[in-house]
Protein backbone atom coordinates (compact mmCIF):
# COMPACT_ATOMS: atom_id res chain seq x y z
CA UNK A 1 1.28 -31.45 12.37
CA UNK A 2 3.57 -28.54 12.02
CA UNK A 3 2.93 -25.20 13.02
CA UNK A 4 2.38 -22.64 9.93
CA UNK A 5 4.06 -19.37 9.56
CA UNK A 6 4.56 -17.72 6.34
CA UNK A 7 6.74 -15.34 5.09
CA UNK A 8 5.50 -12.22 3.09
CA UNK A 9 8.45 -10.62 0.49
CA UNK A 10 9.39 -7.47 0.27
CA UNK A 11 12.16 -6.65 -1.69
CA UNK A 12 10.13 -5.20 -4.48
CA UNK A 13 8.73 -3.12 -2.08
CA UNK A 14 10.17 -1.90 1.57
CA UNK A 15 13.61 -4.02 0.74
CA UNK A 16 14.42 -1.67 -2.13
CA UNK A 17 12.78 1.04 -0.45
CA UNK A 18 14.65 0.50 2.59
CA UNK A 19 18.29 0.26 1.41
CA UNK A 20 18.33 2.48 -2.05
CA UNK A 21 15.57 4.97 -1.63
CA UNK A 22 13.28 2.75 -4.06
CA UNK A 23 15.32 3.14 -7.44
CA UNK A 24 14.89 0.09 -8.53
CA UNK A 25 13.71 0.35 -11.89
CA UNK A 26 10.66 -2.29 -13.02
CA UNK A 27 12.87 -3.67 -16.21
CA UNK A 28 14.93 -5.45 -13.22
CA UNK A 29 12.27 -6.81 -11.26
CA UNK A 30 10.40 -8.62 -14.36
CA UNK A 31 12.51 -11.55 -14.93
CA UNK A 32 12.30 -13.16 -11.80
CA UNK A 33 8.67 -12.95 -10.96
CA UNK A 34 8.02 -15.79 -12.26
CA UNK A 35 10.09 -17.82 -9.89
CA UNK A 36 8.94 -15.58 -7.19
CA UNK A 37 5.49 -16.42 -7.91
CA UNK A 38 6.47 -20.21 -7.70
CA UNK A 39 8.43 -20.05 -3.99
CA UNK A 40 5.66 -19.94 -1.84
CA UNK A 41 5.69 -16.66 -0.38
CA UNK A 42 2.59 -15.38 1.74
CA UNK A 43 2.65 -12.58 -0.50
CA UNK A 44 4.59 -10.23 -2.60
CA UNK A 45 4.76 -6.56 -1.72
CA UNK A 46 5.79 -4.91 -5.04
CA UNK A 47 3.57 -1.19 -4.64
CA UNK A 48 2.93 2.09 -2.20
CA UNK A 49 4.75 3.67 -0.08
CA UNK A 50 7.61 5.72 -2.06
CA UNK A 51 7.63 3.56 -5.15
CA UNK A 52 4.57 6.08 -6.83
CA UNK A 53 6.77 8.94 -6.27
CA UNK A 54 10.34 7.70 -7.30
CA UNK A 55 8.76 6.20 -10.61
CA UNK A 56 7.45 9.02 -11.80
CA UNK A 57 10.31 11.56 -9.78
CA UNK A 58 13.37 9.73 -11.03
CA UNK A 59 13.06 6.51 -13.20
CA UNK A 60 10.48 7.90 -16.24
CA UNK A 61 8.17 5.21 -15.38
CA UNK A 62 4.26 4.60 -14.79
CA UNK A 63 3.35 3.06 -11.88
CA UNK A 64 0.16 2.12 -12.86
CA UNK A 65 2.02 0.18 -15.47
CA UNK A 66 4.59 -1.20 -13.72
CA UNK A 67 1.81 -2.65 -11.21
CA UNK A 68 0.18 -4.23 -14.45
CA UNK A 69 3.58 -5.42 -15.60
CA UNK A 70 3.78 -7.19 -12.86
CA UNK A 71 -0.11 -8.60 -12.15
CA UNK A 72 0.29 -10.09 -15.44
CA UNK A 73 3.98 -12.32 -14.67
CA UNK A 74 2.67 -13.15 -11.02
CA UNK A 75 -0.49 -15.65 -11.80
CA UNK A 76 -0.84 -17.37 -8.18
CA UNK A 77 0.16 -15.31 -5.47
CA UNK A 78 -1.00 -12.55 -3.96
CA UNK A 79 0.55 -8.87 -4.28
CA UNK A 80 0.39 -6.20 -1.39
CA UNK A 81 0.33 -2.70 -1.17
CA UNK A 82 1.16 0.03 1.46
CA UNK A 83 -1.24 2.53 2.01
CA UNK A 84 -0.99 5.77 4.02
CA UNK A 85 -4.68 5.77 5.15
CA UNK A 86 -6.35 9.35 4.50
CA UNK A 87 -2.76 10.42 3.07
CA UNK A 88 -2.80 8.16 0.25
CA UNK A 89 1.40 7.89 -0.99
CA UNK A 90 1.43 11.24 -0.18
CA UNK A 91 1.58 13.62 2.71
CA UNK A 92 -1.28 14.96 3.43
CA UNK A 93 -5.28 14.21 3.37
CA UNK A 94 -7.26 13.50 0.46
CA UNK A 95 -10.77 13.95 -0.11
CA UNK A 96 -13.00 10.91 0.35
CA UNK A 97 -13.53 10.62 -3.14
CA UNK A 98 -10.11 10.71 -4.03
CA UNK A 99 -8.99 7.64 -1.50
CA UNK A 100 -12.08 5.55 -2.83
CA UNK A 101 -10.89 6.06 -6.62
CA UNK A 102 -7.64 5.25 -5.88
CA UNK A 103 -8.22 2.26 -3.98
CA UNK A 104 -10.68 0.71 -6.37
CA UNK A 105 -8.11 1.47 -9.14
CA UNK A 106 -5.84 -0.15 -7.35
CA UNK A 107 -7.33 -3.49 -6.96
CA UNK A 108 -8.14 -3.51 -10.55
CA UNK A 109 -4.96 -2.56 -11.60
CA UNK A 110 -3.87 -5.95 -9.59
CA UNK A 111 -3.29 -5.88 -5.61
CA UNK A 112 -5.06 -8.07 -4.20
CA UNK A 113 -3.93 -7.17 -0.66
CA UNK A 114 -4.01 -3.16 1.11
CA UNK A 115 -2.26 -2.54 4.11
CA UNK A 116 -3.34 0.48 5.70
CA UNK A 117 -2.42 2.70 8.56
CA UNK A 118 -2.54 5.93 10.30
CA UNK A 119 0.97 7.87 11.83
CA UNK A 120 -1.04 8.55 14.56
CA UNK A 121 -3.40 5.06 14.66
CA UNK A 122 -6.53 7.27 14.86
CA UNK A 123 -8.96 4.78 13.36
CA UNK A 124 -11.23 7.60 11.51
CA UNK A 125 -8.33 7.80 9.02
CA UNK A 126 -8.94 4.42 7.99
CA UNK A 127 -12.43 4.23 7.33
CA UNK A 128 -13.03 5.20 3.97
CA UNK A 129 -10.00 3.17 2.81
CA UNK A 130 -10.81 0.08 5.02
CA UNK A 131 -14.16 0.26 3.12
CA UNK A 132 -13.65 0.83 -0.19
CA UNK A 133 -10.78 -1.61 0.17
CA UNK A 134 -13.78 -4.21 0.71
CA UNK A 135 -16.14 -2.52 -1.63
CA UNK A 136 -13.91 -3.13 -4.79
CA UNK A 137 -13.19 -6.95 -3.83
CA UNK A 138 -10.06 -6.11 -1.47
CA UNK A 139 -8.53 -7.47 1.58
CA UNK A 140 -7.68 -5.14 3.82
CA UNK A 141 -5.10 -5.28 6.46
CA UNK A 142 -4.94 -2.51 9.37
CA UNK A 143 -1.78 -1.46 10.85
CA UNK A 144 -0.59 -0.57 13.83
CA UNK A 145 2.26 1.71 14.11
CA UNK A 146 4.27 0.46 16.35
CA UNK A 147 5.96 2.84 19.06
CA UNK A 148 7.25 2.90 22.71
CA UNK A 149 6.04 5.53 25.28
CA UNK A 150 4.43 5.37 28.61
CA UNK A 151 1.12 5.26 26.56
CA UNK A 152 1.93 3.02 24.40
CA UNK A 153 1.51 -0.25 26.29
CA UNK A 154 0.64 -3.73 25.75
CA UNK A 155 -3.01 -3.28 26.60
CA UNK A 156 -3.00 -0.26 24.29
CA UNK A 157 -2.44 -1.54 21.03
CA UNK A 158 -4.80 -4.80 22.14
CA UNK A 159 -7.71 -2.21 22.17
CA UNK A 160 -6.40 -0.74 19.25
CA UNK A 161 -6.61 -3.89 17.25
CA UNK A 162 -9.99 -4.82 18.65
CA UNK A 163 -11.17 -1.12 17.15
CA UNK A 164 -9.70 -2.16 13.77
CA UNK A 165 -11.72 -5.64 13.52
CA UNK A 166 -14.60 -3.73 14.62
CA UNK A 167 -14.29 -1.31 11.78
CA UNK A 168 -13.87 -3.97 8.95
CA UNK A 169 -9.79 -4.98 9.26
CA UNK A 170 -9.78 -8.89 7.75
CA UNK A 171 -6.21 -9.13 8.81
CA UNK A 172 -3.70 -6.97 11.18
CA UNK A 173 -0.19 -6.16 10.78
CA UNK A 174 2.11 -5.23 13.77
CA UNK A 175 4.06 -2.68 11.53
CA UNK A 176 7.64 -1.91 13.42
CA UNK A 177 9.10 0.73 11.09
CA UNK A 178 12.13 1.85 13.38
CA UNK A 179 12.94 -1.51 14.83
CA UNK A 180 12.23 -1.41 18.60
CA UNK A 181 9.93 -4.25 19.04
CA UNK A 182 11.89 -6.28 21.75
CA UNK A 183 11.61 -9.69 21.27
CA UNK A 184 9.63 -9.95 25.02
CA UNK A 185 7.63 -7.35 24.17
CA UNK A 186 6.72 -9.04 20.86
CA UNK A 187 5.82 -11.87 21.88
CA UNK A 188 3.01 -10.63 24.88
CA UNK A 189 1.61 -8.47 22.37
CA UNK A 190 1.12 -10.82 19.99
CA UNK A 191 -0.41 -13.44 22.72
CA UNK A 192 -2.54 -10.60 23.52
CA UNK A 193 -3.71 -9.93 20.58
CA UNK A 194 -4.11 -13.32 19.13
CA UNK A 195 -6.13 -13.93 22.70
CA UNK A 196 -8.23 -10.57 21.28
CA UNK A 197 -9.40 -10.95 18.04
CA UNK A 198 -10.11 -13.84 15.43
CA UNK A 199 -8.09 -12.17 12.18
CA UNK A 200 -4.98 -13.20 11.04
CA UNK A 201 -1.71 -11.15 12.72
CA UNK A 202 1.03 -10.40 10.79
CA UNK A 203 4.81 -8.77 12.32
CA UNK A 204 6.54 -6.45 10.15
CA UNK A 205 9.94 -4.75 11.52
CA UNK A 206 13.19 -3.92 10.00
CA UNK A 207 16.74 -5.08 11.33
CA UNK A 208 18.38 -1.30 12.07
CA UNK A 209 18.57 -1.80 15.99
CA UNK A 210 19.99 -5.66 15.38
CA UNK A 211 17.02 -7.02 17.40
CA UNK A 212 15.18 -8.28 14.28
CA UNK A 213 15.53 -11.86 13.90
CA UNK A 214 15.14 -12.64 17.55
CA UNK A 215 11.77 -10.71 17.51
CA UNK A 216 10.47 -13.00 14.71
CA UNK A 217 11.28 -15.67 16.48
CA UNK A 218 9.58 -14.88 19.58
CA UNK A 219 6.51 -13.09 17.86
CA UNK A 220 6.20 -16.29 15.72
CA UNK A 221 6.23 -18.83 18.81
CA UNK A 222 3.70 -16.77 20.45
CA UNK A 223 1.39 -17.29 17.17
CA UNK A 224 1.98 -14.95 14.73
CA UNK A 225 0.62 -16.08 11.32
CA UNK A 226 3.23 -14.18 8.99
CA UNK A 227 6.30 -12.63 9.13
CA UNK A 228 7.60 -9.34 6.45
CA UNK A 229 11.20 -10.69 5.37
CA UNK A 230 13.48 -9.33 2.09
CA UNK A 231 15.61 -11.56 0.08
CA UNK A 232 19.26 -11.50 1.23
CA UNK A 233 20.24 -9.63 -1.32
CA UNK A 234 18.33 -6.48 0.09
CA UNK A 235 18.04 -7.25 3.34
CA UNK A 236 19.42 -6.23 6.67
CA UNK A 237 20.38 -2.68 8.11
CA UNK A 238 17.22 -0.48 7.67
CA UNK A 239 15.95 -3.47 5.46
CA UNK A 240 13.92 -6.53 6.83
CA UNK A 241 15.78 -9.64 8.30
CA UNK A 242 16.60 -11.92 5.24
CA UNK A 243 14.09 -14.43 3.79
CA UNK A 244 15.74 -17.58 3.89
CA UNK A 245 17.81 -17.12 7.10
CA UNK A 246 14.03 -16.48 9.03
CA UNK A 247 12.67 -19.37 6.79
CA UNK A 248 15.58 -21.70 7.53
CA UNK A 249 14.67 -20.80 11.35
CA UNK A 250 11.69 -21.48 11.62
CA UNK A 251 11.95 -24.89 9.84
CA UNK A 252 14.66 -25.53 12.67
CA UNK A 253 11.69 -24.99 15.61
CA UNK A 254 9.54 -26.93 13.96
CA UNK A 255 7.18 -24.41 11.30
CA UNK A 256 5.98 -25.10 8.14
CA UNK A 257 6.83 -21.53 6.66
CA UNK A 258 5.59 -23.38 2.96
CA UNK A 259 8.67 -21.62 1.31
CA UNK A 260 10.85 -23.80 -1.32
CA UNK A 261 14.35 -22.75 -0.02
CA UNK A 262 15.45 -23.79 -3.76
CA UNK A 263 13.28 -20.83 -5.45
CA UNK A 264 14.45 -18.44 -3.02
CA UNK A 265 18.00 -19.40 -3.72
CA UNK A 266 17.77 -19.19 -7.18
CA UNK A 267 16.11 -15.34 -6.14
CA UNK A 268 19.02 -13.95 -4.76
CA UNK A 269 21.31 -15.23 -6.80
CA UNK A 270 19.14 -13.14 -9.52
CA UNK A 271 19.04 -9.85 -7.38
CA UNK A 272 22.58 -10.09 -5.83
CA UNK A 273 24.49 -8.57 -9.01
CA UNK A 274 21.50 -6.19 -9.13
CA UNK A 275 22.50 -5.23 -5.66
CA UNK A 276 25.90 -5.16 -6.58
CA UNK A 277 25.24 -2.61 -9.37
CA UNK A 278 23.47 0.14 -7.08
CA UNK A 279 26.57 -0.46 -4.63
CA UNK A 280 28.97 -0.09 -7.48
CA UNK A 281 27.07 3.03 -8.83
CA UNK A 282 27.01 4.87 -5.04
CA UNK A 283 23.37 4.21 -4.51
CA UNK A 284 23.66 1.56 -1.93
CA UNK A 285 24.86 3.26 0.91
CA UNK A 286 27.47 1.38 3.05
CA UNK A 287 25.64 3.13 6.32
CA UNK A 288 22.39 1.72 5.77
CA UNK A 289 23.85 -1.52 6.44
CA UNK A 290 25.39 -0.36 9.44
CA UNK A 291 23.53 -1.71 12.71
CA UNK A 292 21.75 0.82 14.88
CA UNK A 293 21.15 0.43 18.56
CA UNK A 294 20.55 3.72 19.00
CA UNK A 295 17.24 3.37 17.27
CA UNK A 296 16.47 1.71 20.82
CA UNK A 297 17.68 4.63 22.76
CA UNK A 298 16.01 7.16 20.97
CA UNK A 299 13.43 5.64 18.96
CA UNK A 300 14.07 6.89 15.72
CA UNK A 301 13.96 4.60 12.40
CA UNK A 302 17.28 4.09 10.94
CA UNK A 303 16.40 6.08 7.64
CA UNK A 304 15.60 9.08 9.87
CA UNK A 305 19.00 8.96 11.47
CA UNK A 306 20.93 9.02 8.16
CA UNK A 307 18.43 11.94 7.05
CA UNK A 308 19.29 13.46 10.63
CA UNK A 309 23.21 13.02 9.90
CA UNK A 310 23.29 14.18 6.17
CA UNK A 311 21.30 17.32 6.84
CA UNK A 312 23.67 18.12 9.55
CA UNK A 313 26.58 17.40 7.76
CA UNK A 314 25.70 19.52 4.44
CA UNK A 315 25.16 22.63 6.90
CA UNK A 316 28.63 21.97 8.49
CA UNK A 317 27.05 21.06 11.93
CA UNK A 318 27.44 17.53 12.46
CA UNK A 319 29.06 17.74 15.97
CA UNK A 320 25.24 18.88 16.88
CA UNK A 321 24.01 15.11 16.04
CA UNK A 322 23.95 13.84 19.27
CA UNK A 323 21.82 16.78 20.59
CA UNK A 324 19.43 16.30 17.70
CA UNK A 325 18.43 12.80 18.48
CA UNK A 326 18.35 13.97 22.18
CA UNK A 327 15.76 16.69 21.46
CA UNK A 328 13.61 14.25 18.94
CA UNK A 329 11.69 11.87 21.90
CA UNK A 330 11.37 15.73 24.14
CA UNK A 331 9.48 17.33 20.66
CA UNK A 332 7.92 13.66 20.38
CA UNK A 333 6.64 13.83 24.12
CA UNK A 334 5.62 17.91 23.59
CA UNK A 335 3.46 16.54 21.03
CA UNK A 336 1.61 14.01 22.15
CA UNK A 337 3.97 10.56 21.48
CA UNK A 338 3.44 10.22 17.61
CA UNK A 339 4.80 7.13 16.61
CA UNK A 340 7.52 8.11 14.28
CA UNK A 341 6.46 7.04 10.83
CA UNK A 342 6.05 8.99 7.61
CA UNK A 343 5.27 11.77 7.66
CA UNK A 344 5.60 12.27 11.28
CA UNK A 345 9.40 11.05 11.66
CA UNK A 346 10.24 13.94 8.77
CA UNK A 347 8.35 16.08 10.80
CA UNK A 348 9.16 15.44 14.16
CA UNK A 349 12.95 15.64 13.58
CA UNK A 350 12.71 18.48 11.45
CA UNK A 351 11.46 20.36 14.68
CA UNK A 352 14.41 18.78 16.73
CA UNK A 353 16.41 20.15 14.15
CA UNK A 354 15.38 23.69 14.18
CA UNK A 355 15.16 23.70 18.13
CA UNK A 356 18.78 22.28 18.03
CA UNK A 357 20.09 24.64 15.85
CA UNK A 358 18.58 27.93 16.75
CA UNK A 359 19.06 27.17 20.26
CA UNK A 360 15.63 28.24 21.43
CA UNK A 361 12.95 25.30 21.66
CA UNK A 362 9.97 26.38 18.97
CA UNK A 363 11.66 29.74 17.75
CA UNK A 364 10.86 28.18 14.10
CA UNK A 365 8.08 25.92 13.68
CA UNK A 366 7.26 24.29 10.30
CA UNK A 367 3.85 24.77 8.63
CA UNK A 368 2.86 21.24 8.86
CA UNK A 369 3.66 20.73 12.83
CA UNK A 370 1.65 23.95 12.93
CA UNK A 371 -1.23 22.07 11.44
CA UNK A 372 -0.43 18.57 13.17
CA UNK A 373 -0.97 20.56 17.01
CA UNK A 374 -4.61 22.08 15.17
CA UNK A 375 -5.73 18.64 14.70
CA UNK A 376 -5.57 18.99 10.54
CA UNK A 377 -3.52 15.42 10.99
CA UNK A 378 -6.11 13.40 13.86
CA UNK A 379 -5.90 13.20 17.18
CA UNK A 380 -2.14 12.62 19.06
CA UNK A 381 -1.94 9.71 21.31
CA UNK A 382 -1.26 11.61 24.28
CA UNK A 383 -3.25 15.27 24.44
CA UNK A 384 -0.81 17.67 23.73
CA UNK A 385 -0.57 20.31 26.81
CA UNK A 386 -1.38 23.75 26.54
CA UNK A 387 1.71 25.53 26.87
CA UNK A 388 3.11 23.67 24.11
CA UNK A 389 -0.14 24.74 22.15
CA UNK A 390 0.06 28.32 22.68
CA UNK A 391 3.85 28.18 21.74
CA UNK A 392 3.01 26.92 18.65
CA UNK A 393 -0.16 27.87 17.39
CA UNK A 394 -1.10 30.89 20.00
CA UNK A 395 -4.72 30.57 20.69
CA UNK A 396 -6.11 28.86 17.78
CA UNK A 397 -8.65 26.28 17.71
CA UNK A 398 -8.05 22.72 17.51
CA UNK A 399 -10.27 20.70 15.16
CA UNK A 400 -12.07 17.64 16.92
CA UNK A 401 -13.31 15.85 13.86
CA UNK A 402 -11.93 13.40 11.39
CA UNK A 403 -9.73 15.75 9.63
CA UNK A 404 -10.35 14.48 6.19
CA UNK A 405 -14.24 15.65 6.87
CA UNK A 406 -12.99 19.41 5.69
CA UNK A 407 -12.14 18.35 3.12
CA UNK A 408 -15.01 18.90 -0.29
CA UNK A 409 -14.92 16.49 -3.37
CA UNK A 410 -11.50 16.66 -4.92
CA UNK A 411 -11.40 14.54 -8.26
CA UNK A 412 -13.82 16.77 -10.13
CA UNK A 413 -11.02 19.43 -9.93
CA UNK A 414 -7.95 17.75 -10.52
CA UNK A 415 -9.88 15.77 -13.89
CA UNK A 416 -10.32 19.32 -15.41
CA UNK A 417 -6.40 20.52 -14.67
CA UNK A 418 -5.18 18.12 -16.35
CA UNK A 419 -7.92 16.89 -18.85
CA UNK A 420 -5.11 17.56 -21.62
CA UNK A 421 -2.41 15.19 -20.85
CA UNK A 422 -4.45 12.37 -18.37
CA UNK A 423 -5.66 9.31 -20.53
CA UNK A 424 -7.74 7.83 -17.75
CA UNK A 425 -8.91 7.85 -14.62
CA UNK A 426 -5.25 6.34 -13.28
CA UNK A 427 -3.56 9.65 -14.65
CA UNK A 428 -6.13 11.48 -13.06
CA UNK A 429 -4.87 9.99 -9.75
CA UNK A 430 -1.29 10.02 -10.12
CA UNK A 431 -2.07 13.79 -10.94
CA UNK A 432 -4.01 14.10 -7.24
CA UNK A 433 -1.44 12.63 -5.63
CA UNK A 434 2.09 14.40 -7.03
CA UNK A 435 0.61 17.26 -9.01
CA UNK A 436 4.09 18.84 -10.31
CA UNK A 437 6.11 15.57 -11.08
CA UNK A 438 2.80 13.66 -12.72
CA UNK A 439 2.31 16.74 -14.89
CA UNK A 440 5.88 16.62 -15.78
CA UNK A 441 5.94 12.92 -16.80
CA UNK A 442 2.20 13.01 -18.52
CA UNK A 443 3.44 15.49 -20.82
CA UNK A 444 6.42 13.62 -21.74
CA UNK A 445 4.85 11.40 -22.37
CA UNK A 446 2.92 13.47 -24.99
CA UNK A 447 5.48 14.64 -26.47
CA UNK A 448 6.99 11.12 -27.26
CA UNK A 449 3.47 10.33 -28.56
CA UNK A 450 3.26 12.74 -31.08
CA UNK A 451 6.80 11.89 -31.95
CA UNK A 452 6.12 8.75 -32.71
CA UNK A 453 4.35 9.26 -36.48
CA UNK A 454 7.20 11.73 -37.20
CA UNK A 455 9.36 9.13 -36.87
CA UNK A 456 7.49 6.43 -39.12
CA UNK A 457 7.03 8.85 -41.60
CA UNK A 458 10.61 9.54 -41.66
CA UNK A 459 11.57 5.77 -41.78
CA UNK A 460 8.92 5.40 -45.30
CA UNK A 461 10.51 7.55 -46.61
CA UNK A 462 13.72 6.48 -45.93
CA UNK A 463 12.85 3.45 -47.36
CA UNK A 464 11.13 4.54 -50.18
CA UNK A 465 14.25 6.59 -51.26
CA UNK A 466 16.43 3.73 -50.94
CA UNK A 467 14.51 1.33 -53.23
């Protein structure tokens, strides 16, 4: 009997995400789902992350809808989400009550699936999502953000994963996001792991450093029961490894990966002049392609090295790269190892940035490092020392409680700003979430609503005249 490994898809998702900033618009993802929903996939990631934002910031387009849209084409697998923990989409903490209402929306909207995680993997901004996840019917997958430090060992993220199954995680995800699981490494960890707890573990990484497919291989020998791939049309370079060159591998060694190779043929041929189109129009940036082995070196996702590189560049200082991803893992150690996923990465090289370019280490120091060294994001890995402290923060207090507990009742207060342009409860929440750009696109949306009988008058009478 062959061993099982299935793939989960994420080119409506991270793929897209990943290689053009998640502009894909919903009108090109509906007529394949079908077929997508026919191929066998694990499951189809097609919401979170940045795809809230840029529908409402830049394609005119509900997200609640476009997650509807989608439910109702995709009849027998499931769909996944990604979920910031306490931060929601967004980039900061949320009230309990606000995480709870948008989860349970969520899962009646139409995921079926919520994978959840904290930048710095402090469990206590999991909870309330991990159990209102449940609560509403959920499944809820914990994930651990992946990073390399003298802390962050095998054994570490073992005990991590046992804390996650203790606090109500029915699955795990290994979640890579710069690319720097090594294929050795990988595949002890997952033994571990698998030896740890009884849920099932999934491997998510992206293929920046050029590592990627090897890593799958290994993690999946060692027992890993999926594996995050994108269609070859979106995949590679900050992107996932492709689906059916992983699938097609796997067969080879003997796994039943329960993909039809014909369906996912017949799926990039569909998105491959779509891909061609955002290349065409400049939005599919040749360097995201571009393989990465610095993110090895330095640790730093491939998106954040671009971001590094263009901010440089715009300010006329791009011979100061180098020392900018030399100064990111010294700010990374100063405070306390954070793995470097949104919104740490952003913030952690920001800081690099500014101690790079003012020449003097912590002469400038952004708000929200101010607040992630007094404890307003969780606890740091590693404790931060105290010198770096007063430096930052002079002699402040830090905060030794789950952050999000400072935080009163939210939803009562964002229902009554915009009671005159939210319809329900899901406008309420894309309010909470991006305040400026949901208000924008709400009342838009007004407008073309009261438009609309304007027009049909207009047309009668029209008519009426022409009879």
């Amino acid at each position: 009997m062959a061993k099982k490994n299935r793939l989960m898809e994420t080119v409506l998702r991270d793929g897209q995400q990943s290689l053009i900033a998640t502009r894909m618009p919903t009108k090109d993802m509906l007529p394949i789902l079908h077929t997508m929903d026919q191929a066998g996939y694990s499951a189809l990631e097609v919401w979170g992350g940045a795809t809230f934002d840029s529908c409402i910031r830049f394609l005119n387009e509900d997200p609640w809808e476009r997650l509807r849209s989608i439910r109702k084409e995709v009849k027998n697998t499931k769909l996944q989400m990604l979920l910031r923990g306490q931060n929601l989409l967004g980039y900061k903490n949320y009230a309990d009550d606000v995480v709870r209402s948008f989860v349970e929306k969520s899962i009646q909207n139409g995921i079926d699936i919520i994978r959840v995680f904290d930048a710095l993997n402090d469990t206590r901004n999991l909870q309330t999502a991990i159990s209102a996840t449940k609560e509403a019917g959920g499944h809820c997958q914990t994930a651990i953000s992946y990073t390399t430090s003298d802390v962050h060992t095998v054994e570490y993220f073992t005990e991590l994963a046992k804390e996650m199954v203790q606090i109500g995680a029915d699955s795990i995800c290994i979640k890579d996001m710069a690319g720097v699981l090594t294929p050795n490494t990988g595949y002890e960890l997952v033994r571990r792991i698998k030896d740890a707890v009884d849920v099932p573990l999934e491997i998510h990484t992206h293929a920046t450093s050029g590592i990627s497919e090897m890593t799958y291989l290994k993690t999946a020998e060692a027992g890993a029961d999926i594996i995050d791939t994108a269609i070859s049309s979106f995949a590679g370079g900050t992107s996932q490894p492709a689906t059916e060159s992983i699938a097609m591998a796997l067969e080879d060694m003997g796994f039943d990966t329960g993909l039809d190779l014909q369906k996912t043929e017949e799926i990039a041929e569909y998105f491959n002049p779509i891909r061609d189109r955002f290349r065409e129009e400049g939005q599919l940036n040749p360097k995201v392609k571009d393989t990465e082995p610095k993110a090895l070196i330095y640790q730093v996702p491939g998106g954040m090295l671009s971001n590094l590189l263009s901010q440089l560049t715009e300010q006329g200082l791009q011979d100061k790269y180098e020392d900018v991803l030399k100064e990111v893992p010294r700010v990374r150690a100063d405070l306390g190892f954070p793995p470097l996923v949104t919104p740490l990465s952003q913030m952690v090289g920001t800081q690099a940035l500014m101690n790079v370019i003012t020449g003097e280490r912590y002469k400038l120091v952004p708000s929200e490092i101010k607040d992630y060294v007094r404890g307003l994001y969780g606890h740091p890995p590693v404790p931060i020392q105290k010198e770096i402290k007063k430096l930052i923060i002079g002699e402040e207090n830090v905060i030794t409680v789950r952050p999000a507990d400072f935080i009163e009742p939210q939803l009562p207060a964002f229902r009554q700003e915009i009671s005159n342009y939210a319809k329900s409860e899901e406008d309420v929440l894309m309010y909470a979430l991006f305040p400026i750009q949901a208000k924008d696109f709400l009342g838009r949306r007004e407008d073309r609503f009261y438009d609309a009988p304007l027009q049909m008058v207009e047309v009668k009478i029209d008519f009426f005249e022409n009879q």
